[in-house]
PDB file of N, CA and C in Angstrom:
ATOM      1  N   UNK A   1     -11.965   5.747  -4.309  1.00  0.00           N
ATOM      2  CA  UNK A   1     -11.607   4.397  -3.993  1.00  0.00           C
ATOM      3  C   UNK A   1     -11.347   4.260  -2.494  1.00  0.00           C
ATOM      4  N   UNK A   2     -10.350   5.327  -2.148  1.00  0.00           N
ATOM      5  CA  UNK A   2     -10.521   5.268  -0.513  1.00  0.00           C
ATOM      6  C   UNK A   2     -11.821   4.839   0.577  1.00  0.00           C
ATOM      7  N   UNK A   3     -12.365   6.083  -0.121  1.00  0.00           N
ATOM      8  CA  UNK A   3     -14.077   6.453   0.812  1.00  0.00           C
ATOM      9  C   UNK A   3     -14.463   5.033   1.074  1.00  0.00           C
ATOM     10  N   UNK A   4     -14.450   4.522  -0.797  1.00  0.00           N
ATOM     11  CA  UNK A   4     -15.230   3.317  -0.534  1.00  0.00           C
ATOM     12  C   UNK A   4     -14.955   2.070  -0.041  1.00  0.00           C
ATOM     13  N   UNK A   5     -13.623   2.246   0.482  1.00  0.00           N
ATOM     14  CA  UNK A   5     -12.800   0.892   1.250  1.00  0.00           C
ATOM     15  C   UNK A   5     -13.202   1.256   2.241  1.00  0.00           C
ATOM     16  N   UNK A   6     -13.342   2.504   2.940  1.00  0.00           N
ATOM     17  CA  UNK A   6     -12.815   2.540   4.266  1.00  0.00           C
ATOM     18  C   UNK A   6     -15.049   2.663   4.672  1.00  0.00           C
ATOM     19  N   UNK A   7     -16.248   3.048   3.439  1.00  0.00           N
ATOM     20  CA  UNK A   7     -17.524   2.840   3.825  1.00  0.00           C
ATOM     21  C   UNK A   7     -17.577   0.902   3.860  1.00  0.00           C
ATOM     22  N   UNK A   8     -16.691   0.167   2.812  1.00  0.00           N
ATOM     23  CA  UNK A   8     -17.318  -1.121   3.050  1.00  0.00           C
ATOM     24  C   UNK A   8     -16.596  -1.262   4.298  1.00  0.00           C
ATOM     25  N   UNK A   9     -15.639  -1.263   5.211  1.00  0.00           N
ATOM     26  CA  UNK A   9     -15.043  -1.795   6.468  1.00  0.00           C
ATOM     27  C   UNK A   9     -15.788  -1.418   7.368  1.00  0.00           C
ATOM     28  N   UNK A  10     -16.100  -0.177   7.261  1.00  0.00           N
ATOM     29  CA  UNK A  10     -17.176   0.344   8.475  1.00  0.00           C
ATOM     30  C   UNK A  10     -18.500  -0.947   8.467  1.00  0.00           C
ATOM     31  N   UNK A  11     -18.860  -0.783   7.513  1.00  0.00           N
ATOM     32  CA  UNK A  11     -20.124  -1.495   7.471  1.00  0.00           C
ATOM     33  C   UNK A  11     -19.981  -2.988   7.908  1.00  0.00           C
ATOM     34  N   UNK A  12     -19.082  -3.646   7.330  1.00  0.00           N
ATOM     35  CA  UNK A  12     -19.119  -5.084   7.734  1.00  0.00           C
ATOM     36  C   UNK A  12     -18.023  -5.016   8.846  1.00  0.00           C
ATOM     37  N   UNK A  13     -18.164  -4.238   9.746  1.00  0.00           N
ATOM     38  CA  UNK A  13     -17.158  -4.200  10.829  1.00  0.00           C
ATOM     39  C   UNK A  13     -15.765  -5.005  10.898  1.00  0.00           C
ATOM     40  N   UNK A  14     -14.853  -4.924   9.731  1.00  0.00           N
ATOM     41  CA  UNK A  14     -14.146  -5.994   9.512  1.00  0.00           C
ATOM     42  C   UNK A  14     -12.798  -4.894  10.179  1.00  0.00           C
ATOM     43  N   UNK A  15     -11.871  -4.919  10.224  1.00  0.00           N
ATOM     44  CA  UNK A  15     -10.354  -4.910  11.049  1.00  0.00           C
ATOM     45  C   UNK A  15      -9.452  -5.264   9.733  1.00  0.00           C
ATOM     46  N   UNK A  16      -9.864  -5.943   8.998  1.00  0.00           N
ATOM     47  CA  UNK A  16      -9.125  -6.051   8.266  1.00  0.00           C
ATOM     48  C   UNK A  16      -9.920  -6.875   6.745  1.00  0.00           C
ATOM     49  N   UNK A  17      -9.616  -6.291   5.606  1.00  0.00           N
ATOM     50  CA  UNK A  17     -10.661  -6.755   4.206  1.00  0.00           C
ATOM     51  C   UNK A  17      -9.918  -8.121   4.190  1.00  0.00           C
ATOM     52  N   UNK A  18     -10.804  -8.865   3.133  1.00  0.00           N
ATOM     53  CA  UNK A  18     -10.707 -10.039   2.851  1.00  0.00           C
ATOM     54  C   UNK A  18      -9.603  -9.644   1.397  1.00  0.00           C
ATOM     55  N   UNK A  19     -10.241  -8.312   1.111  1.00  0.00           N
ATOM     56  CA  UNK A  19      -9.402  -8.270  -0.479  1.00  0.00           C
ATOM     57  C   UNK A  19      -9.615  -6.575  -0.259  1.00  0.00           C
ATOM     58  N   UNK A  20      -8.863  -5.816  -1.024  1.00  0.00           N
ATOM     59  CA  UNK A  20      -8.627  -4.382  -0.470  1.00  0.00           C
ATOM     60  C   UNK A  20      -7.699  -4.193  -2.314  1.00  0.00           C
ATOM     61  N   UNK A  21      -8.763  -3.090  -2.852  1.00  0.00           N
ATOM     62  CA  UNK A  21      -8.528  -3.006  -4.536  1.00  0.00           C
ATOM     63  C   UNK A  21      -7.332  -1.905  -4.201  1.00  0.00           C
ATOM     64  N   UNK A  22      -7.040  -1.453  -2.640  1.00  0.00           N
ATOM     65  CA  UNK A  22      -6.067  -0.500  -2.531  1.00  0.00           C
ATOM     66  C   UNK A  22      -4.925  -1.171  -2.699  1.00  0.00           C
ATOM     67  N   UNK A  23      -4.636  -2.000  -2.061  1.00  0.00           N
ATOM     68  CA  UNK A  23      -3.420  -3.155  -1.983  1.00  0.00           C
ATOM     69  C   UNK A  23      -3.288  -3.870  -2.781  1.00  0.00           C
ATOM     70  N   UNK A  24      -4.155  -3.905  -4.064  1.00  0.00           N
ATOM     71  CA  UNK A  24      -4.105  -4.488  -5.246  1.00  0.00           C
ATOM     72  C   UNK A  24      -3.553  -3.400  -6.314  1.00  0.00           C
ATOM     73  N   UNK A  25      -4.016  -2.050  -6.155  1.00  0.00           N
ATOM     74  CA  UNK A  25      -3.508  -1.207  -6.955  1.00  0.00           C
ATOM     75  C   UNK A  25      -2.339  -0.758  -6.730  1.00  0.00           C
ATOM     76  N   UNK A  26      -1.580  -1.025  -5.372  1.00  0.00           N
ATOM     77  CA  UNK A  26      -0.399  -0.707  -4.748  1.00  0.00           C
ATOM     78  C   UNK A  26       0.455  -1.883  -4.830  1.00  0.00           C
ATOM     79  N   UNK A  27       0.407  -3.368  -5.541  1.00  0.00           N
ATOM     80  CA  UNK A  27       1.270  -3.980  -5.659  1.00  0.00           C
ATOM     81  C   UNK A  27       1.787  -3.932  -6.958  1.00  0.00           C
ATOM     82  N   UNK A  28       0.644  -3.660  -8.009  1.00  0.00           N
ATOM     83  CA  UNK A  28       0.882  -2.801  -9.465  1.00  0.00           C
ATOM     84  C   UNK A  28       1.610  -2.046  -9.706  1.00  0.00           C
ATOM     85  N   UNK A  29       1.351  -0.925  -8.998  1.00  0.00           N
ATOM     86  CA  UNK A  29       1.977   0.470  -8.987  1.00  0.00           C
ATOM     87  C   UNK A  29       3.750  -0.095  -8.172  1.00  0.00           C
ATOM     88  N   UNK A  30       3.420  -1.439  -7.312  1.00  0.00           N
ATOM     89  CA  UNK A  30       4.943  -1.311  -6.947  1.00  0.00           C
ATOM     90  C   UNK A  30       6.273  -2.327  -7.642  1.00  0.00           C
ATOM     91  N   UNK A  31       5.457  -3.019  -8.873  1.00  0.00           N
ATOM     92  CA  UNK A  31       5.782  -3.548  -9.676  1.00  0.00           C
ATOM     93  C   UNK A  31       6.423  -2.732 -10.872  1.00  0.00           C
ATOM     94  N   UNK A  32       5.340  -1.496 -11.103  1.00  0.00           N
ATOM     95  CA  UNK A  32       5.896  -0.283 -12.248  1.00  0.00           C
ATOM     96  C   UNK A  32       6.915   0.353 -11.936  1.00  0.00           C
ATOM     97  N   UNK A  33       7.392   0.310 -10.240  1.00  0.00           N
ATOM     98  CA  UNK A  33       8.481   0.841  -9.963  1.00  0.00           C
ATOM     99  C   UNK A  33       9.846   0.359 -10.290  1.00  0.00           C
ATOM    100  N   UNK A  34       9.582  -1.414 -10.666  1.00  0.00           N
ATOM    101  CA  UNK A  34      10.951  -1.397 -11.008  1.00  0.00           C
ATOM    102  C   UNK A  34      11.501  -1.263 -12.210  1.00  0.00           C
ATOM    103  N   UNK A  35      10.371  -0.781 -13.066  1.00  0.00           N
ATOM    104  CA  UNK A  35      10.960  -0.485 -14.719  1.00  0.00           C
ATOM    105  C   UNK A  35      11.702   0.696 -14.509  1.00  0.00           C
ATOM    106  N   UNK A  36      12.958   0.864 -15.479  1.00  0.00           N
ATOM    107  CA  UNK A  36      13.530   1.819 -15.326  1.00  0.00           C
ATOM    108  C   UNK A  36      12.853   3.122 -16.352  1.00  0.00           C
ATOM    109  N   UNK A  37      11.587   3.237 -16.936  1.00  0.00           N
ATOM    110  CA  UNK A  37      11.168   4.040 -17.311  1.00  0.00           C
ATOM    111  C   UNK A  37      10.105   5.009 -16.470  1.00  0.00           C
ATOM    112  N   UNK A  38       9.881   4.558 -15.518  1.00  0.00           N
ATOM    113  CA  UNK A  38       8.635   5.069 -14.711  1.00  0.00           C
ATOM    114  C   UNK A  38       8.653   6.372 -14.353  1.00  0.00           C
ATOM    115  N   UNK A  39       9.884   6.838 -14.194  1.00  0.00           N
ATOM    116  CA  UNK A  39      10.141   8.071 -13.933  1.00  0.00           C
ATOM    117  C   UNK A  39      10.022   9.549 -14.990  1.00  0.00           C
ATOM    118  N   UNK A  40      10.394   8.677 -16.198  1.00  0.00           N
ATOM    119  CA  UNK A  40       9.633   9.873 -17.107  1.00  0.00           C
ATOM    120  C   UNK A  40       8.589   9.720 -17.541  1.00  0.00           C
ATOM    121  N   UNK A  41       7.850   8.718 -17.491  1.00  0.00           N
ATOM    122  CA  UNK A  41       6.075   8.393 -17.946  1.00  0.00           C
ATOM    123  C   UNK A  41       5.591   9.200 -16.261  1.00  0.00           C
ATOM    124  N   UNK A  42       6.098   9.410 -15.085  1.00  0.00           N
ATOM    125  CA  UNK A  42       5.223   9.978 -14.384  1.00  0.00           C
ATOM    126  C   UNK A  42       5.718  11.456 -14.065  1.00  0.00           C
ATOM    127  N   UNK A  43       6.682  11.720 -15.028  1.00  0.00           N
ATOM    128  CA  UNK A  43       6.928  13.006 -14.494  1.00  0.00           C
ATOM    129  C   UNK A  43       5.954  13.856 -15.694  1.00  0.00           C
ATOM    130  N   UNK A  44       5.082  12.844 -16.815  1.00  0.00           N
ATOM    131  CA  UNK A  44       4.141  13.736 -17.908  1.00  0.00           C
ATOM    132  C   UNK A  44       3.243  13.276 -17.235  1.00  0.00           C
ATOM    133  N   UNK A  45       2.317  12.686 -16.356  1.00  0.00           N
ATOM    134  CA  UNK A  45       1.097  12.828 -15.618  1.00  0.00           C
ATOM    135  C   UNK A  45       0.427  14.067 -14.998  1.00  0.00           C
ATOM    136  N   UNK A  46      -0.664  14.371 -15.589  1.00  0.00           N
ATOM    137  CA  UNK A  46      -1.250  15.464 -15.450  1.00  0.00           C
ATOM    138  C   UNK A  46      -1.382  15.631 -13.609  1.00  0.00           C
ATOM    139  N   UNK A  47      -1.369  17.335 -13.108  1.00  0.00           N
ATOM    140  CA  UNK A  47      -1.062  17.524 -12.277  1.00  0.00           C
ATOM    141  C   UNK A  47      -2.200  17.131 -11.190  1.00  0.00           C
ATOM    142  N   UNK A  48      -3.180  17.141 -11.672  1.00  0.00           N
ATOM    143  CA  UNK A  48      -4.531  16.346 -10.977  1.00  0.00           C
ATOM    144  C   UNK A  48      -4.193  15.067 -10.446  1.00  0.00           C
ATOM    145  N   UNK A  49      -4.254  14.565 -11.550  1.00  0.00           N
ATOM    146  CA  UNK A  49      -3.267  12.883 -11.153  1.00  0.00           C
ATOM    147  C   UNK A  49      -2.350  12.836 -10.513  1.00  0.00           C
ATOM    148  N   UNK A  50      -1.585  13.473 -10.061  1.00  0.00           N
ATOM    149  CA  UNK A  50       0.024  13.784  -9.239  1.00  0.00           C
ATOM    150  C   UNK A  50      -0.487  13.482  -7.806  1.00  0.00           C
ATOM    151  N   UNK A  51      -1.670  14.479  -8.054  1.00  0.00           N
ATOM    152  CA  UNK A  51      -2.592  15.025  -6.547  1.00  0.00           C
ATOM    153  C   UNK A  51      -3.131  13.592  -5.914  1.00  0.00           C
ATOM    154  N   UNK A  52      -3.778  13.048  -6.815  1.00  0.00           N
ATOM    155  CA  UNK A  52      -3.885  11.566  -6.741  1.00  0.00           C
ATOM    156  C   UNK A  52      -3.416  10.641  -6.408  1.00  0.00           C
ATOM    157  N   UNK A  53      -2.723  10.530  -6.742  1.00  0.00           N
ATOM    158  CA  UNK A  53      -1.714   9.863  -6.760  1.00  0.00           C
ATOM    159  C   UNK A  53      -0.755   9.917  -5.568  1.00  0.00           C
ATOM    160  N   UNK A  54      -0.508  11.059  -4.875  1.00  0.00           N
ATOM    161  CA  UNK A  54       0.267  11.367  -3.393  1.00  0.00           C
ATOM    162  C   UNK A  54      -0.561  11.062  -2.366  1.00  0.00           C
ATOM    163  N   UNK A  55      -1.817  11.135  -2.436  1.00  0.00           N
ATOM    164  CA  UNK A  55      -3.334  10.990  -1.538  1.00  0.00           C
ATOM    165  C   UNK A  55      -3.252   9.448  -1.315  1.00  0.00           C
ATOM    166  N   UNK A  56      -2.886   8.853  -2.460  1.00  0.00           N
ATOM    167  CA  UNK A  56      -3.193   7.201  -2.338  1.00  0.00           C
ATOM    168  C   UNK A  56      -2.239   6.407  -1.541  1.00  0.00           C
ATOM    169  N   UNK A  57      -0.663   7.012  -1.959  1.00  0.00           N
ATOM    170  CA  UNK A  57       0.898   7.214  -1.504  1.00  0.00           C
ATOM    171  C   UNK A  57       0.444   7.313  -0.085  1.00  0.00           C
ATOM    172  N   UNK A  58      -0.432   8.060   0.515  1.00  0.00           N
ATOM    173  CA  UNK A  58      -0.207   8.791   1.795  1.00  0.00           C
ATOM    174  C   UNK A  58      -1.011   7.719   2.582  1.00  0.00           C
ATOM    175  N   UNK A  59      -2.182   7.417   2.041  1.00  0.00           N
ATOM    176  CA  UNK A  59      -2.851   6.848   2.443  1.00  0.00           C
ATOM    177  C   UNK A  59      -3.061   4.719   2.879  1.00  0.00           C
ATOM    178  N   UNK A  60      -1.737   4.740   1.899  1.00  0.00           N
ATOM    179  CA  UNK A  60      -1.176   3.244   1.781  1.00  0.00           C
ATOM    180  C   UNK A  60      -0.175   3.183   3.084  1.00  0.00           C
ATOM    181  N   UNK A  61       0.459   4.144   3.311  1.00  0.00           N
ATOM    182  CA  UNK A  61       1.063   4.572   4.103  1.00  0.00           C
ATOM    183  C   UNK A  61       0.715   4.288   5.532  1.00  0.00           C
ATOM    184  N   UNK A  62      -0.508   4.519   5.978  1.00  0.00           N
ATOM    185  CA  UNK A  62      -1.223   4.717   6.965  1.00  0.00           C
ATOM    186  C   UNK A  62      -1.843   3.118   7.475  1.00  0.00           C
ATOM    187  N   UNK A  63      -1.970   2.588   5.817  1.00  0.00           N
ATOM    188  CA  UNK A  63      -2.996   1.575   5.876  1.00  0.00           C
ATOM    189  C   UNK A  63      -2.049  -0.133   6.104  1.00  0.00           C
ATOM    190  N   UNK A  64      -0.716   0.185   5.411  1.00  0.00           N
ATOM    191  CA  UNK A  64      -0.009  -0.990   5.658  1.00  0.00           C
ATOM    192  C   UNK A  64       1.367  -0.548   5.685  1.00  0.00           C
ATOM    193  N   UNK A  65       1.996  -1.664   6.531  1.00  0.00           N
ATOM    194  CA  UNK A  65       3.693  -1.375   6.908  1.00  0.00           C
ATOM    195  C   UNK A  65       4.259  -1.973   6.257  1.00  0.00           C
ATOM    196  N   UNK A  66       4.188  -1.568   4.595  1.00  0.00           N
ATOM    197  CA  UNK A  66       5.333  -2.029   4.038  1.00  0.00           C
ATOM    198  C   UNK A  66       6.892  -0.922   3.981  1.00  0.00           C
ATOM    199  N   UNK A  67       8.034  -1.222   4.964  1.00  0.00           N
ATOM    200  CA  UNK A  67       8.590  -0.223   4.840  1.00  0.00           C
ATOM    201  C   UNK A  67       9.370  -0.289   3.277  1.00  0.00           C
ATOM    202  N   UNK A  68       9.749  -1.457   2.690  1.00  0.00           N
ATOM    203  CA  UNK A  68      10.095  -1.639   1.454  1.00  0.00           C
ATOM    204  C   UNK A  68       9.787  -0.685   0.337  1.00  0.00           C
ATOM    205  N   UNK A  69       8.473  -1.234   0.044  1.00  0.00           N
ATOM    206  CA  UNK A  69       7.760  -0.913  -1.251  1.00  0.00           C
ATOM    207  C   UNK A  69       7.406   0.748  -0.910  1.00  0.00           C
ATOM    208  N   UNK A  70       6.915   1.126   0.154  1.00  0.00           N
ATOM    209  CA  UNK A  70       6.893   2.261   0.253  1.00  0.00           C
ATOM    210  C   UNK A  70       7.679   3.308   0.058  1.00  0.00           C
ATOM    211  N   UNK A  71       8.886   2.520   0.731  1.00  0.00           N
ATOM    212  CA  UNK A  71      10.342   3.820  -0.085  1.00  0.00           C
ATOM    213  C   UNK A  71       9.935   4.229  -1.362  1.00  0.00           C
ATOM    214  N   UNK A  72       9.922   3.038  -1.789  1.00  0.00           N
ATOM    215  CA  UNK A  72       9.859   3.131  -3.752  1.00  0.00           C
ATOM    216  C   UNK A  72       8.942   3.856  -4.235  1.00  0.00           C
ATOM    217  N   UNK A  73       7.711   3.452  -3.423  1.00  0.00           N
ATOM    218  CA  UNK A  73       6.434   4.331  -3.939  1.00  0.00           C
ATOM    219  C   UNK A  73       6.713   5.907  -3.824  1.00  0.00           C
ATOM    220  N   UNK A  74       7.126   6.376  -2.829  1.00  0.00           N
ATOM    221  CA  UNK A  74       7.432   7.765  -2.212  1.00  0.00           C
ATOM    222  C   UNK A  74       8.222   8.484  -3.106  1.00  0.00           C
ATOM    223  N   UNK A  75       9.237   7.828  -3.740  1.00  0.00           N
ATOM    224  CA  UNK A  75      10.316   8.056  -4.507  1.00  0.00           C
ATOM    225  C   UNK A  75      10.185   8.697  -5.646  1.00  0.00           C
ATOM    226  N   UNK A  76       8.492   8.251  -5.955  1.00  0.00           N
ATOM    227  CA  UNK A  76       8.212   8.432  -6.747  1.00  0.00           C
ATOM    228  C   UNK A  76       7.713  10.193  -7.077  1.00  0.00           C
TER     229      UNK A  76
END
């Protein structure tokens, strides 16, 4: 999902997407944070997915300044 955000920006020389499925999957994911169950549904996520899952963390990171939601995400 990365690759392919960061091959369509290259290509249409944009600075910034019109719509970005990263920042769509990261307002989800920062919505799941406020259930108070999230923490044991992700502590049984297979360890592949973990890997995944910190890559995307890292990479949201890089991509937008939310200092908020990011705590939360990290926390995770």
């Amino acid at each position: 999902m990365i690759q392919i955000e960061e091959n369509y920006q290259q290509e249409q020389k944009l600075i910034t997407l019109p719509f970005s499925y990263i920042e769509f999957c990261f307002k989800i994911l920062d919505q799941l944070t406020r259930l108070p169950q999230i923490d044991s549904v992700l502590s049984m996520i297979d360890e592949n997915y973990r890997i995944l899952l910190d890559d995307l963390i890292s990479y949201y990171s890089l991509r937008f300044n939310d200092g908020e939601k990011l705590n939360r995400l990290k926390k995770l």
